[in-house]
C-alpha atoms as a PDB file:
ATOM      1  CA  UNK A   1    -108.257 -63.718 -22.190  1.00  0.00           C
ATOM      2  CA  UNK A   2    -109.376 -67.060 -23.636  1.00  0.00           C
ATOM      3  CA  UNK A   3    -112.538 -66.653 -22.345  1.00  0.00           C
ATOM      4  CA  UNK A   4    -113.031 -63.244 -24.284  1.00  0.00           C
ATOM      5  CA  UNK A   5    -111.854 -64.968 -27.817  1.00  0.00           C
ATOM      6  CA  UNK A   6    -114.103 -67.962 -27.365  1.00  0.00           C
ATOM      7  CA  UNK A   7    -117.134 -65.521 -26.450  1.00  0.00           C
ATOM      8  CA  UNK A   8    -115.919 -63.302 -29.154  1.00  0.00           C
ATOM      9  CA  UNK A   9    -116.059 -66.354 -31.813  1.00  0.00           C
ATOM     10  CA  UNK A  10    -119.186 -67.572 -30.499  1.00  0.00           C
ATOM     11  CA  UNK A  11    -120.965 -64.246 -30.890  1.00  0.00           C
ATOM     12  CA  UNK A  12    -119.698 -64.049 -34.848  1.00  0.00           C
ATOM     13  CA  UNK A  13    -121.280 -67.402 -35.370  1.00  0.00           C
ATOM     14  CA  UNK A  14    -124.443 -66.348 -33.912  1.00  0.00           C
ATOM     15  CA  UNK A  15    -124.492 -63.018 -36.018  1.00  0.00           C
ATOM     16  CA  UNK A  16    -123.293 -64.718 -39.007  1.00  0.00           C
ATOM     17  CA  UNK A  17    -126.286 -67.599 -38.864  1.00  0.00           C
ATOM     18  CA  UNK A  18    -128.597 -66.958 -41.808  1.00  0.00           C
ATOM     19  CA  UNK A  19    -131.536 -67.286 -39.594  1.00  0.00           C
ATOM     20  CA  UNK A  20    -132.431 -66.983 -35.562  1.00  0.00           C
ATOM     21  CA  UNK A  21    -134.664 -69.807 -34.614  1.00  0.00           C
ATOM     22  CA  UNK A  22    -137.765 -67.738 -34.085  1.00  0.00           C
ATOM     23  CA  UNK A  23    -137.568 -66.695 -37.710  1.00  0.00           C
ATOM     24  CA  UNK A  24    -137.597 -70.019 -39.174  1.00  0.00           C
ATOM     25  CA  UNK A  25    -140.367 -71.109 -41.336  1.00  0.00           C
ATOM     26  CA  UNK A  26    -143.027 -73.361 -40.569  1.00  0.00           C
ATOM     27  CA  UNK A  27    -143.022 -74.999 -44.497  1.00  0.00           C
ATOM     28  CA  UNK A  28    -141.163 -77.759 -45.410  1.00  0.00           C
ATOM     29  CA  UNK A  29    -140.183 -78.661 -49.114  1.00  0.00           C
ATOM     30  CA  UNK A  30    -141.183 -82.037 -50.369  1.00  0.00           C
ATOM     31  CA  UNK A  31    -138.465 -82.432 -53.045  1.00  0.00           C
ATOM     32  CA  UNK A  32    -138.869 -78.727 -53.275  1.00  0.00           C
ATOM     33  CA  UNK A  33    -137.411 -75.661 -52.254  1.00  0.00           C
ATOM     34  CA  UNK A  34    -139.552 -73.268 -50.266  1.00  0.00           C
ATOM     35  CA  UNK A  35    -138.327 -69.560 -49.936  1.00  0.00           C
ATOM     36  CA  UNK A  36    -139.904 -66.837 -48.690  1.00  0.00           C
ATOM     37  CA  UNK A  37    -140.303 -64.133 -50.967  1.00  0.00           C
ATOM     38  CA  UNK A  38    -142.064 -61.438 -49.226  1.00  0.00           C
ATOM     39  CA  UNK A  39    -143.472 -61.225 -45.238  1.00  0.00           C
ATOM     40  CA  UNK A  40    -146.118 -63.889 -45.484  1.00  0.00           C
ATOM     41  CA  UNK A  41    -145.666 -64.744 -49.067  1.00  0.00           C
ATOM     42  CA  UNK A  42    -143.854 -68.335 -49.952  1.00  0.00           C
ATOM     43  CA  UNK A  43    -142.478 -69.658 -53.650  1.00  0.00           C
ATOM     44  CA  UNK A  44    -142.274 -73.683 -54.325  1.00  0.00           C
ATOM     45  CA  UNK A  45    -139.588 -74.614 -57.013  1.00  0.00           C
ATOM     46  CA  UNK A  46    -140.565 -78.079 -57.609  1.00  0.00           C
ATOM     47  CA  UNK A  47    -137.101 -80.349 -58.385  1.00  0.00           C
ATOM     48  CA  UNK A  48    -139.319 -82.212 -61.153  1.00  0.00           C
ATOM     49  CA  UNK A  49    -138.076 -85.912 -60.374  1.00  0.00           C
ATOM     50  CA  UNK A  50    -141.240 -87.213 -59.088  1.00  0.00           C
ATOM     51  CA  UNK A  51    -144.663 -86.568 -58.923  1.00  0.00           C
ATOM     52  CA  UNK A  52    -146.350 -84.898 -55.239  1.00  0.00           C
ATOM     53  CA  UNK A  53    -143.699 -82.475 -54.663  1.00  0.00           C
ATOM     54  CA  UNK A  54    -144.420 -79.182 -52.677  1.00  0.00           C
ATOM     55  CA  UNK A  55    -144.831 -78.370 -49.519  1.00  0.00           C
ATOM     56  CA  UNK A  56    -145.809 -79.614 -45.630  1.00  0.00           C
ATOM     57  CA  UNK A  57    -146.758 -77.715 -42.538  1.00  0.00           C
ATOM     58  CA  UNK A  58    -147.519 -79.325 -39.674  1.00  0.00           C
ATOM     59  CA  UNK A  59    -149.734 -77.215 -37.262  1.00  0.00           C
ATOM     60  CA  UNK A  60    -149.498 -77.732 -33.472  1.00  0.00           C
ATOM     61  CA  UNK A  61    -152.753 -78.397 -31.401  1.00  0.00           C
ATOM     62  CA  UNK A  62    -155.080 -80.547 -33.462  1.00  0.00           C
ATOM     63  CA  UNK A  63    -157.482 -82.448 -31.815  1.00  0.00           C
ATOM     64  CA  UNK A  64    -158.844 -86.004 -32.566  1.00  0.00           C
ATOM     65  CA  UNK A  65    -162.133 -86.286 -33.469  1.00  0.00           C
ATOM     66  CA  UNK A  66    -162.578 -82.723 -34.840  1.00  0.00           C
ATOM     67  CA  UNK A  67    -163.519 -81.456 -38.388  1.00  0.00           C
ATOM     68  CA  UNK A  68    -161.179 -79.405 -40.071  1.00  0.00           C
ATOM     69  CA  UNK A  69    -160.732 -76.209 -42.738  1.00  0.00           C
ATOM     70  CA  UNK A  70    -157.070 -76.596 -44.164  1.00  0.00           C
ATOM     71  CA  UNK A  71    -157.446 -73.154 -46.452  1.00  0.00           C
ATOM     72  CA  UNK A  72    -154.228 -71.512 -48.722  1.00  0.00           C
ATOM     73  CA  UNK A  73    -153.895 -69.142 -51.451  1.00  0.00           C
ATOM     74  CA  UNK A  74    -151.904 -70.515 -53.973  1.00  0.00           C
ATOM     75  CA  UNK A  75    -150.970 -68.453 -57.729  1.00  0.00           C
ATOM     76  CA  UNK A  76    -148.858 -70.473 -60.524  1.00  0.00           C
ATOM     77  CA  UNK A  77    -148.542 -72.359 -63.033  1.00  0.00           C
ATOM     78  CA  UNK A  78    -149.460 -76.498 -63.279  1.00  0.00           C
ATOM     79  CA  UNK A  79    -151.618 -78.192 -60.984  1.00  0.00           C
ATOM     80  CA  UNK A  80    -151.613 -78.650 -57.555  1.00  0.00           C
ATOM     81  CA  UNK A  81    -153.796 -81.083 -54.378  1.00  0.00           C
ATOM     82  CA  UNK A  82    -154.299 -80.676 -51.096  1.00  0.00           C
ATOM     83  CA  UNK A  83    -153.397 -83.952 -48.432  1.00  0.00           C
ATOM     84  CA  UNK A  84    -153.793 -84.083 -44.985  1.00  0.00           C
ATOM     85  CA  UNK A  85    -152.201 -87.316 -42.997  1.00  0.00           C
ATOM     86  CA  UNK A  86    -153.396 -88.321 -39.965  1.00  0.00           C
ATOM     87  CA  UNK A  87    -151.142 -90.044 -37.169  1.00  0.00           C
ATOM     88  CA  UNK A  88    -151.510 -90.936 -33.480  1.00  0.00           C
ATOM     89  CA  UNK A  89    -149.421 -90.024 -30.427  1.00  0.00           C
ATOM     90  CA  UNK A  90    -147.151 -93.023 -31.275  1.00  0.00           C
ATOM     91  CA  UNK A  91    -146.521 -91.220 -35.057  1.00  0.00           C
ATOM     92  CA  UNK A  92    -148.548 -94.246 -36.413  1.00  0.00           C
ATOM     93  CA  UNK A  93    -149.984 -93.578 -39.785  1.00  0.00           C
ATOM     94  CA  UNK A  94    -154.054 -93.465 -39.333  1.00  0.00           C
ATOM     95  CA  UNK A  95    -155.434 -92.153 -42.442  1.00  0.00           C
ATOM     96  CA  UNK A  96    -155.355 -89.427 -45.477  1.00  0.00           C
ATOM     97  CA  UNK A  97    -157.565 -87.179 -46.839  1.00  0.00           C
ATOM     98  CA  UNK A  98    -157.163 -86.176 -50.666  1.00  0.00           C
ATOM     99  CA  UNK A  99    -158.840 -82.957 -52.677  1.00  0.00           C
ATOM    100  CA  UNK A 100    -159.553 -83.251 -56.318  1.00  0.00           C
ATOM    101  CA  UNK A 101    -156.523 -81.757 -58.580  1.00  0.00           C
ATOM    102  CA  UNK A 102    -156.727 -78.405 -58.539  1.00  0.00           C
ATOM    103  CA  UNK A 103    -155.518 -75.998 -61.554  1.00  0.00           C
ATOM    104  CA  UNK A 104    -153.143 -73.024 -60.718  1.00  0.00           C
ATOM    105  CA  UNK A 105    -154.065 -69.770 -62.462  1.00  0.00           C
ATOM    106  CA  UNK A 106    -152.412 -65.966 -61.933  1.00  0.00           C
ATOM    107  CA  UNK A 107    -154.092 -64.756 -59.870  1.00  0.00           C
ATOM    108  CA  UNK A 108    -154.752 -65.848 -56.109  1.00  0.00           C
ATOM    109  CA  UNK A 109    -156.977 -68.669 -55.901  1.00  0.00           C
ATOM    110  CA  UNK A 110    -158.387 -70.168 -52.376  1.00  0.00           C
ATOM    111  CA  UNK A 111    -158.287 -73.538 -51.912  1.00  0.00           C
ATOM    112  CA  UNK A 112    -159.529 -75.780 -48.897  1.00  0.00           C
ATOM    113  CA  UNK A 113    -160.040 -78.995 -47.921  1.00  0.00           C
ATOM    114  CA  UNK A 114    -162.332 -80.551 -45.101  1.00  0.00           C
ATOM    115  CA  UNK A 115    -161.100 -82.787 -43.023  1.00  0.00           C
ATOM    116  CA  UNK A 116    -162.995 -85.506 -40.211  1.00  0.00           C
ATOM    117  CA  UNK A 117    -160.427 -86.409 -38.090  1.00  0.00           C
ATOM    118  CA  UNK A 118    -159.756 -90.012 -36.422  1.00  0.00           C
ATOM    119  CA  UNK A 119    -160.620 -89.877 -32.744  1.00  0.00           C
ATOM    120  CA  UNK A 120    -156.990 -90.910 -32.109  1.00  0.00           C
ATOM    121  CA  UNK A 121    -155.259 -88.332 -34.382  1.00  0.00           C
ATOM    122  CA  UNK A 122    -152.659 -86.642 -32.484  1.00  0.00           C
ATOM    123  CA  UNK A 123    -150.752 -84.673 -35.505  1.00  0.00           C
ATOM    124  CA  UNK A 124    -151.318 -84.098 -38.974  1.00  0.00           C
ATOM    125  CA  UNK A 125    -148.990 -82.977 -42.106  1.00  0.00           C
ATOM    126  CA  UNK A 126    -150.793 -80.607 -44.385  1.00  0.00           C
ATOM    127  CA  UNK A 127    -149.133 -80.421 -47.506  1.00  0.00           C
ATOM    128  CA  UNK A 128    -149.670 -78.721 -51.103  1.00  0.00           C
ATOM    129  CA  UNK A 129    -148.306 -81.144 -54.220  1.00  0.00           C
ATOM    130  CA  UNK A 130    -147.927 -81.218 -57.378  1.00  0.00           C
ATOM    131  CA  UNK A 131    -149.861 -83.679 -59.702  1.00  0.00           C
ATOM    132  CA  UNK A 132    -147.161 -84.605 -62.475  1.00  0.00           C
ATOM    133  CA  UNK A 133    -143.563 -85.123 -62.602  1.00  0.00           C
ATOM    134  CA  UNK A 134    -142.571 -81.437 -63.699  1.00  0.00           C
ATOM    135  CA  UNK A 135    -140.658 -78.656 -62.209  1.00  0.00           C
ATOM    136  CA  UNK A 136    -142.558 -75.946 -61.631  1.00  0.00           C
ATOM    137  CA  UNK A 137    -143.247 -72.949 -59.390  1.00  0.00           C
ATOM    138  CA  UNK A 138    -145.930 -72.140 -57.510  1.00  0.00           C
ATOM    139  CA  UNK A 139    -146.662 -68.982 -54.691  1.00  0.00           C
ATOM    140  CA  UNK A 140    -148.683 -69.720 -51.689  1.00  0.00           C
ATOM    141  CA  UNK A 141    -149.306 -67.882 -48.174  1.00  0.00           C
ATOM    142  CA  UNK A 142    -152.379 -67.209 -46.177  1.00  0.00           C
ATOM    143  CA  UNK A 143    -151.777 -70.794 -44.934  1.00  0.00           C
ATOM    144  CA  UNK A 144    -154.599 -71.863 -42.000  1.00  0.00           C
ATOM    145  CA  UNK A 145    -156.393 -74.703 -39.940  1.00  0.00           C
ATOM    146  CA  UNK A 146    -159.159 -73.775 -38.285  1.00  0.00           C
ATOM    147  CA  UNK A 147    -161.903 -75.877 -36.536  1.00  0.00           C
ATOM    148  CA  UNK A 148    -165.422 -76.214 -38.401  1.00  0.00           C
ATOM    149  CA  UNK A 149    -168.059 -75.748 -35.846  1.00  0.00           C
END
C-alpha cells in the first residue's frame, strides 16, 4: 500500500513539473529572462542593472582550430553585440571574439559573427548582449553555428 502512495506522489510531481528535461531550452539569460514565446521564437527582458545582458547558448561539438558562422535573427528595440568565448578542456578562458554594436529594428534582422578558433578550444559560449545599462526587450530565434569551409 505504501508503495502505491509513494508511486502515486511521485507521478503528480512528475506531471506537475513545468517542464520535462527534453523540452528545456538551450538559452540562458545573462541578467535576463529568456521565454519562449512561440515554437522556435525566444523574447529577452533585459533586468537593466548592468550593461551586456542577454543571452548564452553554448553549442556542443566545436572543434579547435576551426572557423566559425555564429548567425541569429534578432527584432527589438536598443542595441545589441554578438561574443563568442573561447575555453579549453580544463574550462580555461582562451580568448573572445567581439562584433561591432549592432542596432535592433522591427523587423527580423540577421546577424553573424566569424569566428577563428584557438587550436585548443574545447567549448564556446555564444551570447547576444545588450550595449547600455537599460531594460529592454529583444526577440531572437533561428539561432546557429555552422563551420565555414
Amino acid at each position: 500500500m505504501k508503495i502505491k502512495l509513494w508511486l502515486s506522489i511521485a507521478l503528480f510531481f512528475i506531471l506537475i513539473s513545468p517542464a520535462s528535461a527534453a523540452e528545456k531550452s538551450p538559452f540562458f539569460g545573462v541578467s535576463a529572462t529568456v521565454v519562449q514565446v512561440e515554437e522556435g521564437t525566444f523574447e529577452v527582458t533585459t533586468k537593466g542593472e548592468e550593461e551586456s545582458e542577454g543571452f548564452v547558448f553554448s553549442p556542443e561539438g566545436v572543434k579547435g582550430g576551426e572557423t566559425i558562422l555564429f548567425e541569429v535573427q534578432v527584432k527589438g528595440e536598443g542595441a545589441v553585440y554578438l561574443l563568442v568565448d573561447e575555453t579549453n578542456a580544463r574550462g580555461t578562458f582562451l580568448a573572445e571574439t567581439v562584433s561591432p554594436v549592432i542596432g535592433l529594428h522591427d523587423p527580423w534582422r540577421t546577424i553573424q559573427l566569424e569566428v577563428e578558433l584557438q587550436d585548443t578550444t574545447s567549448q564556446i559560449d555564444a551570447m547576444v548582449l545588450t550595449n547600455k545599462q537599460e531594460k529592454t526587450k529583444f526577440m531572437f530565434r533561428n539561432v546557429k553555428i555552422s563551420t565555414k569551409e
